[in-house]
C-alpha atoms as a PDB file:
ATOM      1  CA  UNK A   1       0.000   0.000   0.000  1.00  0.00           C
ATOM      2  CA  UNK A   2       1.398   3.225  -0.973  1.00  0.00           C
ATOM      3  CA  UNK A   3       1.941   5.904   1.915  1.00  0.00           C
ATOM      4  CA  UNK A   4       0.247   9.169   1.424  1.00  0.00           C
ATOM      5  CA  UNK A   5       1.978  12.066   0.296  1.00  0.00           C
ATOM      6  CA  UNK A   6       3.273  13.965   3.073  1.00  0.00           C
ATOM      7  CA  UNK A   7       3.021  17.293   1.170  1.00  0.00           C
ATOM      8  CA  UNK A   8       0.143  17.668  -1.003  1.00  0.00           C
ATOM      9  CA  UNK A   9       0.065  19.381  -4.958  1.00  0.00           C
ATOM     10  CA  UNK A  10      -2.780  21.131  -6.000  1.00  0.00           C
ATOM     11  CA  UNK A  11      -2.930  23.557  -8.995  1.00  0.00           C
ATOM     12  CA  UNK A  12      -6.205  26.233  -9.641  1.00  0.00           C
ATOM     13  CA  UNK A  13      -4.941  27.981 -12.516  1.00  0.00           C
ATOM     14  CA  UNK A  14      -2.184  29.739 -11.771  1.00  0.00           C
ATOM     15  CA  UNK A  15      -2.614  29.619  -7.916  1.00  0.00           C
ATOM     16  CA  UNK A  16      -0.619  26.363  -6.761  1.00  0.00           C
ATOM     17  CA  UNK A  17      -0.832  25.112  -3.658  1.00  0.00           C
ATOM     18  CA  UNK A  18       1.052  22.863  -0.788  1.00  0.00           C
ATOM     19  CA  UNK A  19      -0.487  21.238   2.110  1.00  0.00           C
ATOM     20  CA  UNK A  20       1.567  19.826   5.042  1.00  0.00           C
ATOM     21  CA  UNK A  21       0.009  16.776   4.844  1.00  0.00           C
ATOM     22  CA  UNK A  22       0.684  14.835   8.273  1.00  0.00           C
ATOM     23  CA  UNK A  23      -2.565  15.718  10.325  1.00  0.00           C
ATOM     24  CA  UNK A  24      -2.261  12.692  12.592  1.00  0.00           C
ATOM     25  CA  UNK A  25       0.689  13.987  13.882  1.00  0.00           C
ATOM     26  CA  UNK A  26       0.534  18.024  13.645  1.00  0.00           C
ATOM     27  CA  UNK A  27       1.936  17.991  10.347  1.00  0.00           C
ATOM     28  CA  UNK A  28       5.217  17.808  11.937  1.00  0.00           C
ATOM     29  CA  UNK A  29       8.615  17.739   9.866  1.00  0.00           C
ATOM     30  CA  UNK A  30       9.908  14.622   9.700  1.00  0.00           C
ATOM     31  CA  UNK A  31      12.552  13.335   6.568  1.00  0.00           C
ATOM     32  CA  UNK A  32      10.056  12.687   4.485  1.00  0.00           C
ATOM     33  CA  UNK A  33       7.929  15.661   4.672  1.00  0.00           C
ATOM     34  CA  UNK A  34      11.120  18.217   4.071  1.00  0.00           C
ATOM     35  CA  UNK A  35      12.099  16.122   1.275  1.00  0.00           C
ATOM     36  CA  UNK A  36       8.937  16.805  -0.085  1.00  0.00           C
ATOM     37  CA  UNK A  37       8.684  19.919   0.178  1.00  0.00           C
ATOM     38  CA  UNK A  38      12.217  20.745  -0.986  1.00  0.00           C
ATOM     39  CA  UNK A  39      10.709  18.870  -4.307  1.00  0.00           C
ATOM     40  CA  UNK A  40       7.572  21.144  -4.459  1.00  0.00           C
ATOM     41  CA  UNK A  41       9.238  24.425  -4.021  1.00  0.00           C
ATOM     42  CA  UNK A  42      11.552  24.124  -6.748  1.00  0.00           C
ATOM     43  CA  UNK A  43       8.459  22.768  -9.335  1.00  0.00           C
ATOM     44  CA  UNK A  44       6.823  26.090  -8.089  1.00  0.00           C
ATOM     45  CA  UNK A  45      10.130  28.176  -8.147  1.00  0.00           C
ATOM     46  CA  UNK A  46      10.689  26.457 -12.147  1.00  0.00           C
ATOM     47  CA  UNK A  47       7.237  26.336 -13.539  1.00  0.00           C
ATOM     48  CA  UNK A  48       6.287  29.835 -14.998  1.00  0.00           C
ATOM     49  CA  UNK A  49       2.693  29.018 -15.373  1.00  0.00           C
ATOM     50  CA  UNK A  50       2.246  29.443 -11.489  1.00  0.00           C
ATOM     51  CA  UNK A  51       1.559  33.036 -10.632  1.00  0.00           C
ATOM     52  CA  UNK A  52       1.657  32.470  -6.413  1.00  0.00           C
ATOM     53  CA  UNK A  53       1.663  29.937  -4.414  1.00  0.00           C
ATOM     54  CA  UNK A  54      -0.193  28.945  -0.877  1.00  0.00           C
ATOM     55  CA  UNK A  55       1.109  27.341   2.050  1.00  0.00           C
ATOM     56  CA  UNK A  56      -1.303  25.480   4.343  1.00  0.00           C
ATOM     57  CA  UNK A  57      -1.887  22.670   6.519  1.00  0.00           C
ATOM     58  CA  UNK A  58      -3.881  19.365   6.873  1.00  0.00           C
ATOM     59  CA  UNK A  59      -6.150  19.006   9.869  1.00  0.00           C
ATOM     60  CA  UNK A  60      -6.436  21.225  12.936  1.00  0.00           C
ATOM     61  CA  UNK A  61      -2.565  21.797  13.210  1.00  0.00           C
ATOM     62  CA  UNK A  62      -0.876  24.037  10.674  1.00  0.00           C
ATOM     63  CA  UNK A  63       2.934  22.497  11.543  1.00  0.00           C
ATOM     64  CA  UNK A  64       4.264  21.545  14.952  1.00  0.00           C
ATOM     65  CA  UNK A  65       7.400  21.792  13.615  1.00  0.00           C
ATOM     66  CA  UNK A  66      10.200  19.123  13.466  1.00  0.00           C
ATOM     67  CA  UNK A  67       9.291  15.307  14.174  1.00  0.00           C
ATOM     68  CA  UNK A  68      10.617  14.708  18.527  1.00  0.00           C
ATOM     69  CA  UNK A  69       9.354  11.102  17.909  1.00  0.00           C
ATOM     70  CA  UNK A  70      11.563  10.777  14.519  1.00  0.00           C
ATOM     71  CA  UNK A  71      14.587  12.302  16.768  1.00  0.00           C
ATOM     72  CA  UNK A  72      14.357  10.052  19.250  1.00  0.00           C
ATOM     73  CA  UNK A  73      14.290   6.961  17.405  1.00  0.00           C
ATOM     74  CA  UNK A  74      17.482   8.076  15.902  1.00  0.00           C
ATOM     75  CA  UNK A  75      19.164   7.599  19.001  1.00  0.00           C
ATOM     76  CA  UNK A  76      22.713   8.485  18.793  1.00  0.00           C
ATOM     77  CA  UNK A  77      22.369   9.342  14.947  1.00  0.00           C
ATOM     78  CA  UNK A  78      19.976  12.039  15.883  1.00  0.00           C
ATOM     79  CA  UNK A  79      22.774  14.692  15.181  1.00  0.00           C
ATOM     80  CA  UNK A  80      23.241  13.451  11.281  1.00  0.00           C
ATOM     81  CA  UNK A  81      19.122  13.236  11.110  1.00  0.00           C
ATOM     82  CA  UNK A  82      19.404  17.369  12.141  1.00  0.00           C
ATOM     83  CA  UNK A  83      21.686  17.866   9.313  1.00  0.00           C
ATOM     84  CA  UNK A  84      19.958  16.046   6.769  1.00  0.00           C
ATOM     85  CA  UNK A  85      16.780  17.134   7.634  1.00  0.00           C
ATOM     86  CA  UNK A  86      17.493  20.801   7.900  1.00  0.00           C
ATOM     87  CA  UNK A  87      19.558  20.420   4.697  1.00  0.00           C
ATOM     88  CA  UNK A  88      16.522  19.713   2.927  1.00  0.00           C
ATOM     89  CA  UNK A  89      14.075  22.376   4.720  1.00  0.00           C
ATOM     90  CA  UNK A  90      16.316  25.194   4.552  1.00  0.00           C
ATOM     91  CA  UNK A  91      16.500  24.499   0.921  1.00  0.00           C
ATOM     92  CA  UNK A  92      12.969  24.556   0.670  1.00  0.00           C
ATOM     93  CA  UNK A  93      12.208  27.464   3.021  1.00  0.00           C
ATOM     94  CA  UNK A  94      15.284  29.214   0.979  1.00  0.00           C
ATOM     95  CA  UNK A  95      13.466  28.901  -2.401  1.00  0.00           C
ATOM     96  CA  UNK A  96       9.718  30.041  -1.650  1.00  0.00           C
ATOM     97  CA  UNK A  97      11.385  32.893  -0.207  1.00  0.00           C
ATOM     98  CA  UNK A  98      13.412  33.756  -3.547  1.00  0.00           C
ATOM     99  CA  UNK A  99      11.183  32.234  -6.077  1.00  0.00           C
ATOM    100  CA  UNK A 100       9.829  34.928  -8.689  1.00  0.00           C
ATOM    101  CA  UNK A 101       6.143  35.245  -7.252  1.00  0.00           C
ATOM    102  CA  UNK A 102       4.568  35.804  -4.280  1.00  0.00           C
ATOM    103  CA  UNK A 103       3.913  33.222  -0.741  1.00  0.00           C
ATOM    104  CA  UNK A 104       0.834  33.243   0.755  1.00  0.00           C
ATOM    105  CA  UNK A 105       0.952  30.999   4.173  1.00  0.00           C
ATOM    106  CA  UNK A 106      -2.886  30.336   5.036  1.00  0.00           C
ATOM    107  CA  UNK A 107      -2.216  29.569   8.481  1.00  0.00           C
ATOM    108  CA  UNK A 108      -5.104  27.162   9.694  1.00  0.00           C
ATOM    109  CA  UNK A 109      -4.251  26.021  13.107  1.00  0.00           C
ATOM    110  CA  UNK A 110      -1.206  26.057  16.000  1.00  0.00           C
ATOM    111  CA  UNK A 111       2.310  26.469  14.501  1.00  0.00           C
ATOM    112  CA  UNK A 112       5.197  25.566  16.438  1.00  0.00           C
ATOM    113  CA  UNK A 113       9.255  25.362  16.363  1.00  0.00           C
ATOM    114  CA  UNK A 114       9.997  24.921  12.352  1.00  0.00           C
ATOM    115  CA  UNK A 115       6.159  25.696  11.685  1.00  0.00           C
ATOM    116  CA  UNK A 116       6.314  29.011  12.971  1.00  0.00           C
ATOM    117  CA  UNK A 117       9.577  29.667  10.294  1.00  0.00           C
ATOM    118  CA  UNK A 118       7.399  28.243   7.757  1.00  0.00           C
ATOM    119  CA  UNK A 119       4.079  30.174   8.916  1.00  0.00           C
ATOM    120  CA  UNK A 120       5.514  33.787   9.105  1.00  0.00           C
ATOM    121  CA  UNK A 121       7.529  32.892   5.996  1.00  0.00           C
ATOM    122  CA  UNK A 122       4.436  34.040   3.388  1.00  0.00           C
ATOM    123  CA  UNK A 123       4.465  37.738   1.817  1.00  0.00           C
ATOM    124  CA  UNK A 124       1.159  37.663   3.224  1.00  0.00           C
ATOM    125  CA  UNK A 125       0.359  35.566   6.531  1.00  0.00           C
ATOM    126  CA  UNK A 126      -3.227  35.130   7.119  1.00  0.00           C
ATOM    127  CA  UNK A 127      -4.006  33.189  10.509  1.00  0.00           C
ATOM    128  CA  UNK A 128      -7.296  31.827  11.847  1.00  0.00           C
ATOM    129  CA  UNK A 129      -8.247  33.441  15.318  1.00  0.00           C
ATOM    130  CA  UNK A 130      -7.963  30.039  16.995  1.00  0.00           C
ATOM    131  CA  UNK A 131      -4.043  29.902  15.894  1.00  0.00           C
ATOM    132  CA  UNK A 132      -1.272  30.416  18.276  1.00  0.00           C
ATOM    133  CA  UNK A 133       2.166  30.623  17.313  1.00  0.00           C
ATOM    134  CA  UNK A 134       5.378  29.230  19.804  1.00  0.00           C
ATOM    135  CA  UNK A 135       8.805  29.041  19.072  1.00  0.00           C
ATOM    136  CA  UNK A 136       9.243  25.583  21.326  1.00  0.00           C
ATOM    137  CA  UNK A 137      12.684  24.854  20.958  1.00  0.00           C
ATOM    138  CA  UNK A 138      14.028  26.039  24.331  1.00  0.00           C
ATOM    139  CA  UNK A 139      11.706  23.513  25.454  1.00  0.00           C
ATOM    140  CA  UNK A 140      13.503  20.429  24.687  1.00  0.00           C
ATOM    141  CA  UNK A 141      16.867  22.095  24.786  1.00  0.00           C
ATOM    142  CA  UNK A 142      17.342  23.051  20.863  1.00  0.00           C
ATOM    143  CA  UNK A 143      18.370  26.461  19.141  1.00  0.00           C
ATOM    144  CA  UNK A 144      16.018  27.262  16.539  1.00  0.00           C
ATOM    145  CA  UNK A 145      16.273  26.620  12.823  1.00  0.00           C
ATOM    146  CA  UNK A 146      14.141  27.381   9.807  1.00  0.00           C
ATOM    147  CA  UNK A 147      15.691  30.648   9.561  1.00  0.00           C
ATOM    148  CA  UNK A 148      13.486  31.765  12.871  1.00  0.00           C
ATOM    149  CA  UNK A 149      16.612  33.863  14.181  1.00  0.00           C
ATOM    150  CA  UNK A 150      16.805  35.750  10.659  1.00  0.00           C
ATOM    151  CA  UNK A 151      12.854  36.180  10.060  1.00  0.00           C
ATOM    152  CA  UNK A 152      11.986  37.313  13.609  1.00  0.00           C
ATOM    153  CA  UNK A 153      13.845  40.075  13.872  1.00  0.00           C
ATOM    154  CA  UNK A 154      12.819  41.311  10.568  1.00  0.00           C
ATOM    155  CA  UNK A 155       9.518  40.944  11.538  1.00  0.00           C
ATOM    156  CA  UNK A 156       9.004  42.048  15.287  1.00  0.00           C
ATOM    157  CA  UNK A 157      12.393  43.838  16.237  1.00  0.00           C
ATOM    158  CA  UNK A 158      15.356  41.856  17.776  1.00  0.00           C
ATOM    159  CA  UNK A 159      14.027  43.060  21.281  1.00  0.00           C
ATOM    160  CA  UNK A 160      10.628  41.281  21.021  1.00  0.00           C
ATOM    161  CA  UNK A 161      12.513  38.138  19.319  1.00  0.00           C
ATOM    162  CA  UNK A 162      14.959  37.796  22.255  1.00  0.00           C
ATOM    163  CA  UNK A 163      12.057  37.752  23.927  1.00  0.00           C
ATOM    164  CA  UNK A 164       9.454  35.425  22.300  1.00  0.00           C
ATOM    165  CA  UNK A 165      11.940  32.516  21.149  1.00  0.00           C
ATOM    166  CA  UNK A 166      14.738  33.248  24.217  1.00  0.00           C
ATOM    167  CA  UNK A 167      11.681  33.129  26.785  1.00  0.00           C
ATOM    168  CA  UNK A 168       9.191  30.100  24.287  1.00  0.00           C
ATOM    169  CA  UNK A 169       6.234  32.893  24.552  1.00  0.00           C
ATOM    170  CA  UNK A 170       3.362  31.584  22.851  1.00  0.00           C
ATOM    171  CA  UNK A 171       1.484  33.876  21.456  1.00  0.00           C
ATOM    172  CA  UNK A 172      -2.517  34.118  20.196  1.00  0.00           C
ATOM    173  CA  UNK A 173      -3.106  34.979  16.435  1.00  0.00           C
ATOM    174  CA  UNK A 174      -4.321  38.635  17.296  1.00  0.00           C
ATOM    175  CA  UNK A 175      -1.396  39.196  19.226  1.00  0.00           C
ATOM    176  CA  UNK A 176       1.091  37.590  16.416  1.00  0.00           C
ATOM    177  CA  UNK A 177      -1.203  40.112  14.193  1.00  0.00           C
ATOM    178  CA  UNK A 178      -0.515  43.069  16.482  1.00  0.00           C
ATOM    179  CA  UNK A 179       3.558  42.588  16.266  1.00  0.00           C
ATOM    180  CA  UNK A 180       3.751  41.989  12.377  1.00  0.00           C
ATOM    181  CA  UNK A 181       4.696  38.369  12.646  1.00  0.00           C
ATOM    182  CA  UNK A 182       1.332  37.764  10.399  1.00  0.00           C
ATOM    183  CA  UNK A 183      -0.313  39.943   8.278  1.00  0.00           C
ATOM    184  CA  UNK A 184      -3.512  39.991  10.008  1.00  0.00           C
ATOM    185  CA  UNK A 185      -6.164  37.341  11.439  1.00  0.00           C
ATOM    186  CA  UNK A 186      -9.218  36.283  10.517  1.00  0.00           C
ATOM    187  CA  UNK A 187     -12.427  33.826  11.501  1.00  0.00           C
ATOM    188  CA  UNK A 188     -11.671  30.335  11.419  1.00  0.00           C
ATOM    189  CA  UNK A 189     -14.442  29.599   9.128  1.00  0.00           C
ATOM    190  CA  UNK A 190     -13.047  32.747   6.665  1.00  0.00           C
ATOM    191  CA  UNK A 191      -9.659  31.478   6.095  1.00  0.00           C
ATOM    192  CA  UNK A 192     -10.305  29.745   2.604  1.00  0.00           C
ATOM    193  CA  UNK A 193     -12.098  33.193   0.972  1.00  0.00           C
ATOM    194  CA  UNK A 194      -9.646  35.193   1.905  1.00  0.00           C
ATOM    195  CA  UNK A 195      -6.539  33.125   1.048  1.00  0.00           C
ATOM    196  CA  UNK A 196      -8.825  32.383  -2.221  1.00  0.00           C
ATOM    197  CA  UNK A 197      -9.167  36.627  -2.435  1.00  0.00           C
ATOM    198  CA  UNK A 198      -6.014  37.321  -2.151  1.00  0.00           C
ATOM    199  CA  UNK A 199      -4.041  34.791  -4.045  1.00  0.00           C
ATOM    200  CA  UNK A 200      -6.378  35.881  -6.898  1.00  0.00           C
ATOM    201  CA  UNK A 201      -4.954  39.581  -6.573  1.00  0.00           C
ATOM    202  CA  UNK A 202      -1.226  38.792  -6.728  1.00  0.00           C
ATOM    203  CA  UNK A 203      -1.689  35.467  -8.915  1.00  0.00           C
ATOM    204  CA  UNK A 204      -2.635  38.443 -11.957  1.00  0.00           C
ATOM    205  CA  UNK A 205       0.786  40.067 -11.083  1.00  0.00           C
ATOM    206  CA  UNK A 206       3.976  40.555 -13.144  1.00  0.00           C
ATOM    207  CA  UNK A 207       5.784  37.843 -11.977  1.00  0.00           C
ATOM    208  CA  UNK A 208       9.530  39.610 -13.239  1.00  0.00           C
ATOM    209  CA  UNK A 209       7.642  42.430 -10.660  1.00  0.00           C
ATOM    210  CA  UNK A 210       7.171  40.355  -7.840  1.00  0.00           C
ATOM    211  CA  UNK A 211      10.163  38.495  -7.998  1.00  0.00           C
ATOM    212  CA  UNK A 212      12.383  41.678  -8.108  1.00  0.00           C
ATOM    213  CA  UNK A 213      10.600  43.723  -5.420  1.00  0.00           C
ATOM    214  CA  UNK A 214      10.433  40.302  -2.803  1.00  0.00           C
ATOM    215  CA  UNK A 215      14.227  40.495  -3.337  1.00  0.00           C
ATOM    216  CA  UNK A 216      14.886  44.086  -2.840  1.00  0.00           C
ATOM    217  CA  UNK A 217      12.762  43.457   0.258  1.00  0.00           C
ATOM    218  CA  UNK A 218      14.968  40.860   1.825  1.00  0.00           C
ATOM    219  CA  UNK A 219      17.960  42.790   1.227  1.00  0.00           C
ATOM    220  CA  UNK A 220      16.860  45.928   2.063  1.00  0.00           C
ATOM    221  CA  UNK A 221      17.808  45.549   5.667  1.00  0.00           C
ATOM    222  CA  UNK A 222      21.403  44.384   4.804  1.00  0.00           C
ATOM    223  CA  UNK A 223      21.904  47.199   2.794  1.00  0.00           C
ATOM    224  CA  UNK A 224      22.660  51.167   3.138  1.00  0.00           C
ATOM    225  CA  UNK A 225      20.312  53.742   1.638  1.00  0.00           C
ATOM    226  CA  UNK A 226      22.570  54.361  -1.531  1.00  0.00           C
ATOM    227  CA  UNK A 227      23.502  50.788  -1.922  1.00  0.00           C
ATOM    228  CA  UNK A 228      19.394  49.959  -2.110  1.00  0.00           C
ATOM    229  CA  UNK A 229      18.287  52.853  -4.158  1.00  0.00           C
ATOM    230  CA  UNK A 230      21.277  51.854  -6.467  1.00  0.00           C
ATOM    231  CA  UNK A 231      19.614  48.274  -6.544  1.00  0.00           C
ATOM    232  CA  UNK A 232      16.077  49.838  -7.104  1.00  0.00           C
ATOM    233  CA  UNK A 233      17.801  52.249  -9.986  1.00  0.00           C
ATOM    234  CA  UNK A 234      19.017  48.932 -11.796  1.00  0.00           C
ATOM    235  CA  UNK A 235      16.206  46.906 -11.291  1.00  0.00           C
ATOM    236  CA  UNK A 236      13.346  49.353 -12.375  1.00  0.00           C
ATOM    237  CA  UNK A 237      15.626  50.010 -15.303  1.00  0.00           C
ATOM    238  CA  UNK A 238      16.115  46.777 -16.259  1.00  0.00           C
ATOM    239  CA  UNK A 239      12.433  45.933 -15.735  1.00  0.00           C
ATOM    240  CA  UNK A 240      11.129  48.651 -17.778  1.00  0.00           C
ATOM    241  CA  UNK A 241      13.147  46.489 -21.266  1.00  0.00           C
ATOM    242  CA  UNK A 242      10.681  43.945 -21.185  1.00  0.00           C
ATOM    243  CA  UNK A 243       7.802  43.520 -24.013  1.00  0.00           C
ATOM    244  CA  UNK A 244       5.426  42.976 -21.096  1.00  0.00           C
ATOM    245  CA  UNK A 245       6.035  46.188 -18.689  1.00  0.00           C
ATOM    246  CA  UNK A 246       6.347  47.999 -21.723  1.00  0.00           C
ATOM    247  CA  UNK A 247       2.867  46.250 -22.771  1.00  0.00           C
ATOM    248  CA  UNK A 248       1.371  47.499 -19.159  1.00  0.00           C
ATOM    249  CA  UNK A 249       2.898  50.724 -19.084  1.00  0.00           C
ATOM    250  CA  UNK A 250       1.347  51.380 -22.291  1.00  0.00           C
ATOM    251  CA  UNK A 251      -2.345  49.954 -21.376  1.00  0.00           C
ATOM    252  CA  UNK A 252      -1.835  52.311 -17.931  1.00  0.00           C
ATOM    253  CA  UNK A 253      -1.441  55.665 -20.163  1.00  0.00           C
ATOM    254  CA  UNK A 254      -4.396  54.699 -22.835  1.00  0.00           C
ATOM    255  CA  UNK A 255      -6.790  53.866 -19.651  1.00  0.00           C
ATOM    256  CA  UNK A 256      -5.493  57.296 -17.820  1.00  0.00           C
ATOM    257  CA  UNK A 257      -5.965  58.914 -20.862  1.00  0.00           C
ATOM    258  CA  UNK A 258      -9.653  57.549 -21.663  1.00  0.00           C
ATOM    259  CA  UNK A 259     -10.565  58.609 -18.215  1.00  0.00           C
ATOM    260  CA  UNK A 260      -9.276  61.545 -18.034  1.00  0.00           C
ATOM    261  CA  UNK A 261     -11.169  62.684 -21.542  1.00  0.00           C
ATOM    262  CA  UNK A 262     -14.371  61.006 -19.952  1.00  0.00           C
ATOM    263  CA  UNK A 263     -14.012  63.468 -16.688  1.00  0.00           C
ATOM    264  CA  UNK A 264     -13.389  65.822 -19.388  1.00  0.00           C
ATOM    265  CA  UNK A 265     -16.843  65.219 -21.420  1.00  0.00           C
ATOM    266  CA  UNK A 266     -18.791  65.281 -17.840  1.00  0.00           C
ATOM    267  CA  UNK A 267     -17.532  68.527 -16.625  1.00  0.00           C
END
């Protein structure tokens, strides 16, 4: 009998999207599971025909984070099952942040340890009310991983992330709403419309767009003022040589300039 897929494919369009598909257990990371989605974020970072892509879970968990039971039946080999398995999810965590279109995590229940990386990970976050978000790993003696110590600070301010993962605060969804570690929360029984809603929006955009601005975004806080507007300078530029901005641009001035005479006519 064939095992179930740990992380689920689904395509609607150009919307694709990837469920953490271990409900029984949380949806937490084991081998398998980051293997799998190392595998699905580079179809969605190669296939051009996807315009964004939504993160989600299976069940009433949205990820636990990494497997305890799968660490301790590795016994003494539990350090080499850390590397490989973090090999694999950092690679997968590293390209849905620098794919060329946008993240949407569509945060459906609890996220803990490596979930949390993964849930706050989206351009947009969008958490049911009943969510709660804890960094865990202090709890069973472990540093963090994911990239939680990078995206944290970024999100809240290194003050509040000594804080939350130094001190393993858990905090509810309109409190993880109120710091900026999600984009906002919504009712439980909401969270499919509005992912649906809002990966419609971005799934339209310019995916050269997206992909340059999420960059710029990630680097802006690495880089000074001149070096960044220097970045923007050369990106915008190099943008604005393609057939398609130049196609947009173009539709932007005729529609400005219809309106504009129809204002004109109504005066």
């Amino acid at each position: 009998m064939t095992a179930p897929a740990t992380v689920l494919f689904e395509r609607d369009g150009s919307i694709a999207k990837l469920t953490l598909n271990r409900p029984d257990v949380g949806n937490a990371i084991d081998l398998s599971l980051a293997k799998a989605l190392m595998k699905a974020s580079i179809d969605c970072d190669e296939d051009d025909s996807i315009g964004c892509v939504v993160l989600t879970g299976a069940g009433r968990f949205f990820c636990t984070g990494g497997d305890v039971g799968e660490f301790v039946s590795a016994g003494d080999e539990v350090s080499s099952l850390l590397k490989e398995l973090t090999a694999y999810l950092h690679m997968a965590i590293t390209r849905l942040a620098r794919m060329r279109k946008p993240l949407i995590t569509a945060i459906n229940g609890p996220a803990a340890g490596a979930g949390l990386s993964l849930a706050v990970l989206g351009d947009v976050a969008l958490s049911v009310r009943s969510a709660h978000f804890t960094p865990a790993y202090s709890g069973i003696g472990l540093s963090p991983d994911g990239g939680a110590t990078w995206l944290l600070p970024r999100l809240v301010g290194l003050r509040r992330a000594q804080e939350i993962i130094l001190t393993n605060k858990r905090l509810e969804a309109e409190d993880a709403a109120d710091l900026g570690l999600v984009t906002r929360a919504v009712d439980d029984d909401a969270l499919v419309e509005e992912t649906a809603a809002v990966s419609a929006q971005l799934g339209k955009s310019t995916a050269a767009a997206i992909g340059t601005t999420r960059n710029l975004l990630l680097s802006s806080l690495e880089s000074s003022l001149e070096t960044q507007m220097e970045d923007e300078a050369r990106a915008i530029a190099e943008l604005s040589r393609t057939s398609q901005t130049r196609d947009l641009i173009q539709a932007f001035v005729s529609k400005r300039g219809a309106s504009l005479r129809h204002r004109g006519d109504t005066v």
